[in-house]
PDB file of N, CA and C in Angstrom:
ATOM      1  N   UNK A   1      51.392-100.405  29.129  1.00  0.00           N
ATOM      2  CA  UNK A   1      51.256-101.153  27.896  1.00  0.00           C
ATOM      3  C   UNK A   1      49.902-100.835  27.279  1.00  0.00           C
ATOM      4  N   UNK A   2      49.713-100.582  25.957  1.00  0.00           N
ATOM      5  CA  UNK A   2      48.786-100.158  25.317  1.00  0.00           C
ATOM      6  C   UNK A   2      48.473-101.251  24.612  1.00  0.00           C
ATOM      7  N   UNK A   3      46.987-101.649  24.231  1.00  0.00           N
ATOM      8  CA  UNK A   3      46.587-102.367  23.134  1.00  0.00           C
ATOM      9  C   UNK A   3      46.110-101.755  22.080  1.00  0.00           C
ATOM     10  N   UNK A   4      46.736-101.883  21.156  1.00  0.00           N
ATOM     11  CA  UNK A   4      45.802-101.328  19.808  1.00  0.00           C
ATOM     12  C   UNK A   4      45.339-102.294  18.849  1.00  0.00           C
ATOM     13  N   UNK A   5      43.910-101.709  18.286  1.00  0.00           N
ATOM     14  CA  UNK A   5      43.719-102.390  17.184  1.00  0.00           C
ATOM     15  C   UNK A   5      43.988-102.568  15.929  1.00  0.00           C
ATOM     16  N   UNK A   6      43.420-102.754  14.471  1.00  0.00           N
ATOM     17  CA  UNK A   6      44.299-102.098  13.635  1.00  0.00           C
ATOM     18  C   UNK A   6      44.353-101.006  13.212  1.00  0.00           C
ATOM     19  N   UNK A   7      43.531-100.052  13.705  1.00  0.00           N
ATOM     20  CA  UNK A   7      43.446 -98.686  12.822  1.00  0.00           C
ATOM     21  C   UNK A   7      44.148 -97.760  13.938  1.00  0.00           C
ATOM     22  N   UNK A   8      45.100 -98.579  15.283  1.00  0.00           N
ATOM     23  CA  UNK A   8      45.882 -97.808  16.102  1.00  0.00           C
ATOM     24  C   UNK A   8      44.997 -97.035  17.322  1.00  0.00           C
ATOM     25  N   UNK A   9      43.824 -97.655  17.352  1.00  0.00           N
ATOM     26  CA  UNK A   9      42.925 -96.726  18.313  1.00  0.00           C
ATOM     27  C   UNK A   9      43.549 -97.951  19.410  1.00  0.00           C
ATOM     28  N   UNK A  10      43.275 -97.095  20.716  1.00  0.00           N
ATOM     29  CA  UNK A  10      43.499 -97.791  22.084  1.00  0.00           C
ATOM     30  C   UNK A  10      42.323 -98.882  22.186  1.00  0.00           C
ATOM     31  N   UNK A  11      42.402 -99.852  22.970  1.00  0.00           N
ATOM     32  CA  UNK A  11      41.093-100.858  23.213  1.00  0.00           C
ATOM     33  C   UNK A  11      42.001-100.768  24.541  1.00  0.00           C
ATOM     34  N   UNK A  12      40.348-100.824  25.435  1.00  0.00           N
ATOM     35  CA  UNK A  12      39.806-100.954  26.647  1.00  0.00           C
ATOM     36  C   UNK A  12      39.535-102.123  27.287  1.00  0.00           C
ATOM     37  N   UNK A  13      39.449-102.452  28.690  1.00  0.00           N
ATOM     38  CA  UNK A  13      38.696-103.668  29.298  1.00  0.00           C
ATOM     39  C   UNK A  13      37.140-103.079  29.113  1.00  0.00           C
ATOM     40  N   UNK A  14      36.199-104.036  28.316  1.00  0.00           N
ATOM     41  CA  UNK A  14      35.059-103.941  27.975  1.00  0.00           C
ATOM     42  C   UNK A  14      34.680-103.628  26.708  1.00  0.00           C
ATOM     43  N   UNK A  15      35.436-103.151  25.640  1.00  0.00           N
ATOM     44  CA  UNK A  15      35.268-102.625  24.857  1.00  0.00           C
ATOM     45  C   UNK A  15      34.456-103.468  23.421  1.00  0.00           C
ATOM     46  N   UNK A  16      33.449-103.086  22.769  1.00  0.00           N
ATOM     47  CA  UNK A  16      33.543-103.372  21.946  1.00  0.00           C
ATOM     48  C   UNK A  16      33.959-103.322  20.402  1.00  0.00           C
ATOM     49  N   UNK A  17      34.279-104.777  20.252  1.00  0.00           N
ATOM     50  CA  UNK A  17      35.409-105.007  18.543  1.00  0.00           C
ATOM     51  C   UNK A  17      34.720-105.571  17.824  1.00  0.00           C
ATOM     52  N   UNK A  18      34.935-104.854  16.655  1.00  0.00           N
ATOM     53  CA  UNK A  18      34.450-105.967  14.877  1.00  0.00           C
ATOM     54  C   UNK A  18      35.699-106.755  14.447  1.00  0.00           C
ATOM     55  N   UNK A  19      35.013-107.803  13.888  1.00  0.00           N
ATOM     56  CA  UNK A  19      35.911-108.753  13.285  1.00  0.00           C
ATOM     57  C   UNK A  19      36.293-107.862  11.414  1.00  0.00           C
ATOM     58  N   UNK A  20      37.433-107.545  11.467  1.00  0.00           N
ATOM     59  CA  UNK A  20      37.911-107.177   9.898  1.00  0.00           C
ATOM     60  C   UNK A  20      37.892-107.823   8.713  1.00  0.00           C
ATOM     61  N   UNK A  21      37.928-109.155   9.150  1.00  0.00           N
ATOM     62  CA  UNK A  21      38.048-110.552   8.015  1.00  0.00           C
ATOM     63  C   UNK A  21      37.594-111.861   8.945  1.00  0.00           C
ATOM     64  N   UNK A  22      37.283-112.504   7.786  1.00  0.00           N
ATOM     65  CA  UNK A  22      36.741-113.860   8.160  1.00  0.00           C
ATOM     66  C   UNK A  22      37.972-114.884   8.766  1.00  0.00           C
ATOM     67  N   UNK A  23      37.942-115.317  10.180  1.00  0.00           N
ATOM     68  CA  UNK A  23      38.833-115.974  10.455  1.00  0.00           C
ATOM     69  C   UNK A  23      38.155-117.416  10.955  1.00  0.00           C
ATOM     70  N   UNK A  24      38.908-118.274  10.509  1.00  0.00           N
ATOM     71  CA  UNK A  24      38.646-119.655  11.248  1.00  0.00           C
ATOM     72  C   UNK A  24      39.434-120.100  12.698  1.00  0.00           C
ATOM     73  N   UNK A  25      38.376-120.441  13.295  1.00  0.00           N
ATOM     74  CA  UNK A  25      38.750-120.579  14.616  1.00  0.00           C
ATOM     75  C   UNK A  25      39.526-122.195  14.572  1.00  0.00           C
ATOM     76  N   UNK A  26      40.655-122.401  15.522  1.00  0.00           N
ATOM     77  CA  UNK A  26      41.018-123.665  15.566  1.00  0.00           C
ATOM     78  C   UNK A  26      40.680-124.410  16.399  1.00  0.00           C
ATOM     79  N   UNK A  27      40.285-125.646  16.658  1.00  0.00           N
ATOM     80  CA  UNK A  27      40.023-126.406  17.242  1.00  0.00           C
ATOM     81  C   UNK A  27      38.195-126.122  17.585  1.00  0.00           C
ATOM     82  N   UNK A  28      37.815-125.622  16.656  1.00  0.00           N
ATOM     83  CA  UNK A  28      36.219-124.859  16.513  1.00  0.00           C
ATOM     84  C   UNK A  28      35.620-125.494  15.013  1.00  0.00           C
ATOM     85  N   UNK A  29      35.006-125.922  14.907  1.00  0.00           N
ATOM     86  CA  UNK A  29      34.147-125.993  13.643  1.00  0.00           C
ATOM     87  C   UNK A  29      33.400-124.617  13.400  1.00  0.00           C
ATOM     88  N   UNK A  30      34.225-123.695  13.671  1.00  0.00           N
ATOM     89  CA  UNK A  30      33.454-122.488  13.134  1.00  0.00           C
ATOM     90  C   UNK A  30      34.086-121.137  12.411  1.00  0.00           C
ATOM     91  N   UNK A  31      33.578-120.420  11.811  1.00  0.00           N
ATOM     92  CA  UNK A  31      34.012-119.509  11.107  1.00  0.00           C
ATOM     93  C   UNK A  31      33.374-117.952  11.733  1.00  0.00           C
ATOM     94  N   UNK A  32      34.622-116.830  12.134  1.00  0.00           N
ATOM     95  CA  UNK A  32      33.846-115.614  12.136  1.00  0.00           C
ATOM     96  C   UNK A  32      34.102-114.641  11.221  1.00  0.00           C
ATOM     97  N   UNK A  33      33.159-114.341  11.033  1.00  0.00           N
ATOM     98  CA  UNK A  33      32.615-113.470   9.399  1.00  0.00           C
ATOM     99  C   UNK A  33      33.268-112.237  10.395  1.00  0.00           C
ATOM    100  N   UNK A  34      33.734-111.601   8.920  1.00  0.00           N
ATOM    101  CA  UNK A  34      33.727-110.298   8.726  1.00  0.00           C
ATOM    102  C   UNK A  34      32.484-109.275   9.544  1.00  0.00           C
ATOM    103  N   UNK A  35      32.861-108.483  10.113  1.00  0.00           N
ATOM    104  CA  UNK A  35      32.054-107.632  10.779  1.00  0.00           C
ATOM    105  C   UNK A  35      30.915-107.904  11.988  1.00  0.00           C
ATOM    106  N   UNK A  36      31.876-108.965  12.601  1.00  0.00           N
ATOM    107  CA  UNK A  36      30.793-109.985  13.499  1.00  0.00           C
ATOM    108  C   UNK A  36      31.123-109.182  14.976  1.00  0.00           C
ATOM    109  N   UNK A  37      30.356-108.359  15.603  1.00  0.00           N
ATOM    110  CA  UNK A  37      30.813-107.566  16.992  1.00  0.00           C
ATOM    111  C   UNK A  37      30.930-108.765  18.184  1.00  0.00           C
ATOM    112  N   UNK A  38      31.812-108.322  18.678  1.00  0.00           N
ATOM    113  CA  UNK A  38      32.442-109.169  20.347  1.00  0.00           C
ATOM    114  C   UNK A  38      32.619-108.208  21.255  1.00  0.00           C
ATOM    115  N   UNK A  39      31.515-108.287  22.279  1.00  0.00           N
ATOM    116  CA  UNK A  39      31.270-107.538  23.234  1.00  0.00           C
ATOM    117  C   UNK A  39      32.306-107.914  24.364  1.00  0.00           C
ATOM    118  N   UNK A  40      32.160-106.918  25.352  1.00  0.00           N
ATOM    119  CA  UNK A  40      33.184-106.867  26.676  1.00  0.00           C
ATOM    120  C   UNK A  40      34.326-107.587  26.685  1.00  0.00           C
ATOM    121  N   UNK A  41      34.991-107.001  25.497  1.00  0.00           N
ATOM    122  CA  UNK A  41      37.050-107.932  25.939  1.00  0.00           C
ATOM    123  C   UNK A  41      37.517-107.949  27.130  1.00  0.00           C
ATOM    124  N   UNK A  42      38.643-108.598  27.106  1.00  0.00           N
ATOM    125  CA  UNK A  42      39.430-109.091  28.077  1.00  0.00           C
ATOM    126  C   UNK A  42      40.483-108.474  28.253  1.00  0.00           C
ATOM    127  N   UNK A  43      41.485-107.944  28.175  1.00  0.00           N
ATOM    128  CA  UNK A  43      43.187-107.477  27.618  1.00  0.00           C
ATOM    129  C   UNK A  43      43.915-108.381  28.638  1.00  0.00           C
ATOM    130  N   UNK A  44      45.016-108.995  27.621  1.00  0.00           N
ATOM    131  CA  UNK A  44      45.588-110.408  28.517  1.00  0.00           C
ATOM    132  C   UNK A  44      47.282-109.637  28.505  1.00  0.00           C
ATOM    133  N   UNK A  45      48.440-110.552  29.176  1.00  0.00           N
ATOM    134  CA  UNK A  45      49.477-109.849  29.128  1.00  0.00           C
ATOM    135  C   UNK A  45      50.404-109.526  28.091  1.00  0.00           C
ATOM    136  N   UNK A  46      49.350-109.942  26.671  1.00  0.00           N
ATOM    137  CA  UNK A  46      50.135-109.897  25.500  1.00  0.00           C
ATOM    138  C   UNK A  46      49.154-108.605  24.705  1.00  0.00           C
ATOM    139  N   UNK A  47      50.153-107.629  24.262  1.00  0.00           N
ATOM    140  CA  UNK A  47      49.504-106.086  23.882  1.00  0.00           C
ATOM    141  C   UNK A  47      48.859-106.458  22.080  1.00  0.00           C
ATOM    142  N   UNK A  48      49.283-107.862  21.906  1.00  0.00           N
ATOM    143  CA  UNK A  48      49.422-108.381  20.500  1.00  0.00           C
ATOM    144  C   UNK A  48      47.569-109.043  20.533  1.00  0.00           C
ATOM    145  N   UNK A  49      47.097-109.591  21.557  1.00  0.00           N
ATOM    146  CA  UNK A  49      46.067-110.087  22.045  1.00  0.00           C
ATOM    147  C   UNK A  49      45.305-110.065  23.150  1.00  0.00           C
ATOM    148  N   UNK A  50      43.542-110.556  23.292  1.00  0.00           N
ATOM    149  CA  UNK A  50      42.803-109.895  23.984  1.00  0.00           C
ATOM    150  C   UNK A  50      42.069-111.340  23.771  1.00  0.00           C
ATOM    151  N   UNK A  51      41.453-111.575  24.890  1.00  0.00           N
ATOM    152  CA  UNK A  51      40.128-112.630  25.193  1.00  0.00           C
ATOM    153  C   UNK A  51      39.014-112.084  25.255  1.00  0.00           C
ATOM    154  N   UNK A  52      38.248-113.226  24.704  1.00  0.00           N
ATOM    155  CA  UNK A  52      36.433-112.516  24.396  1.00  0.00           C
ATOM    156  C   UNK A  52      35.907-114.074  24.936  1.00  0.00           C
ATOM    157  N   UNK A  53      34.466-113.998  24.619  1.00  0.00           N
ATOM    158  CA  UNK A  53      33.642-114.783  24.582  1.00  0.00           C
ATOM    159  C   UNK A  53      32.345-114.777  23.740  1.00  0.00           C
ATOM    160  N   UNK A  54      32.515-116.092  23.131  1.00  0.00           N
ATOM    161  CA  UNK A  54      31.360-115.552  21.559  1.00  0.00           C
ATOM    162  C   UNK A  54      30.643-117.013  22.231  1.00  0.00           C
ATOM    163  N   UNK A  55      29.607-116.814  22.248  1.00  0.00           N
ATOM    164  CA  UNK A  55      28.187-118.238  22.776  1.00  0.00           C
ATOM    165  C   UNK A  55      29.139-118.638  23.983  1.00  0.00           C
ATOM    166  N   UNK A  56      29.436-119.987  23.554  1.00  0.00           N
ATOM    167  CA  UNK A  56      29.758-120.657  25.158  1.00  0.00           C
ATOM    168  C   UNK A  56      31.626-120.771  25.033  1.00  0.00           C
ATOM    169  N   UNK A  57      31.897-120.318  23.789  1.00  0.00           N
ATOM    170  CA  UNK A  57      33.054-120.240  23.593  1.00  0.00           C
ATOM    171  C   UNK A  57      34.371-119.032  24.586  1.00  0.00           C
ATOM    172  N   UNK A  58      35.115-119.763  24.645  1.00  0.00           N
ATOM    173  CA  UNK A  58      36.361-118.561  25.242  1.00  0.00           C
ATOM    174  C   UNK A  58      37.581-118.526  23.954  1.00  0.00           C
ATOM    175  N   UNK A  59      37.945-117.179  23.815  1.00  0.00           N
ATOM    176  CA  UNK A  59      38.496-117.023  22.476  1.00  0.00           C
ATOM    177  C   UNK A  59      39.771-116.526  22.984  1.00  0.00           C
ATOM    178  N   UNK A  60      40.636-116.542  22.042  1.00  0.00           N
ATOM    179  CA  UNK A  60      41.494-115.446  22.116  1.00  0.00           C
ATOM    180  C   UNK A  60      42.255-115.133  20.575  1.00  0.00           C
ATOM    181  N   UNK A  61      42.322-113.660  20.604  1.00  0.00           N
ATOM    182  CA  UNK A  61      42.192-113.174  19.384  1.00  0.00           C
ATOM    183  C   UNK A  61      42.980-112.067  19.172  1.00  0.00           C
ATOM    184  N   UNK A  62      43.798-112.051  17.834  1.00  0.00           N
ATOM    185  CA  UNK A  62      44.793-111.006  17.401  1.00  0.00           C
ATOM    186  C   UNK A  62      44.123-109.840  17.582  1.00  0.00           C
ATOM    187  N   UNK A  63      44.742-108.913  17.809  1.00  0.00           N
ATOM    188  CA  UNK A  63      44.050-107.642  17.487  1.00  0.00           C
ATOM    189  C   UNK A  63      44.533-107.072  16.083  1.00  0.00           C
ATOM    190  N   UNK A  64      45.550-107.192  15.316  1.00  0.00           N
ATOM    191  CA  UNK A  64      45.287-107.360  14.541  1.00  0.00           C
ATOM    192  C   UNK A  64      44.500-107.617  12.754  1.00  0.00           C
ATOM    193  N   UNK A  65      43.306-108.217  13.591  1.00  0.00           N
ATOM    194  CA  UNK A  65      42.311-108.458  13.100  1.00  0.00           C
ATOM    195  C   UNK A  65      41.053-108.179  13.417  1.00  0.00           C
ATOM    196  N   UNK A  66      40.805-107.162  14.349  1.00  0.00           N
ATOM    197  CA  UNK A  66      40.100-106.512  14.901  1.00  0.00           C
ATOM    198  C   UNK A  66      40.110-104.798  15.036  1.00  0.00           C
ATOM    199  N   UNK A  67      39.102-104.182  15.222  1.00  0.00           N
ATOM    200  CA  UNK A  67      38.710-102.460  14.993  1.00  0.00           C
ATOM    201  C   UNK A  67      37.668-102.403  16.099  1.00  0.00           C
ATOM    202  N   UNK A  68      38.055-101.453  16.389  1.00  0.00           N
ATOM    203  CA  UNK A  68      37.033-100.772  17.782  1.00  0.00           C
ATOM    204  C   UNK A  68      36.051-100.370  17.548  1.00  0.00           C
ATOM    205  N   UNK A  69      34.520-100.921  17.458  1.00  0.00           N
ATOM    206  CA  UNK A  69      33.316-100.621  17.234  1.00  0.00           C
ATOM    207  C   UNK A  69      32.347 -99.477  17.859  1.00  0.00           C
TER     208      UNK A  69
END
């Protein structure tokens, strides 16, 4: 199973991703901007999504909406 991002490149365990667009996080009072890097992903059993960690937060996030930095 492959993960891709949106421009179809492979993503890695560790890899770092930019955010493409500003998304609001749910259950977060927070917003991530456009072009905000998230170091060392996760790849979970869905090829659609990948876990990060931004401050003390645990995320999980479309790829989708993400590009391989």
């Amino acid at each position: 199973m492959e993960v891709k991002d949106s421009n179809g490149n492979v993503l890695n365990e560790g890899d770092t991703v930019l955010v493409i667009k500003d998304l609001k996080v749910k259950g977060a009072n927070m917003t991530l901007k456009r072009g905000t890097p998230i170091k060392n992903i996760r790849l979970t059993d869905s090829p659609e999504e990948i876990e990060c960690r931004l401050g003390k937060s645990q995320l999980v996030l479309k790829t989708c909406f993400l590009k391989k930095g």
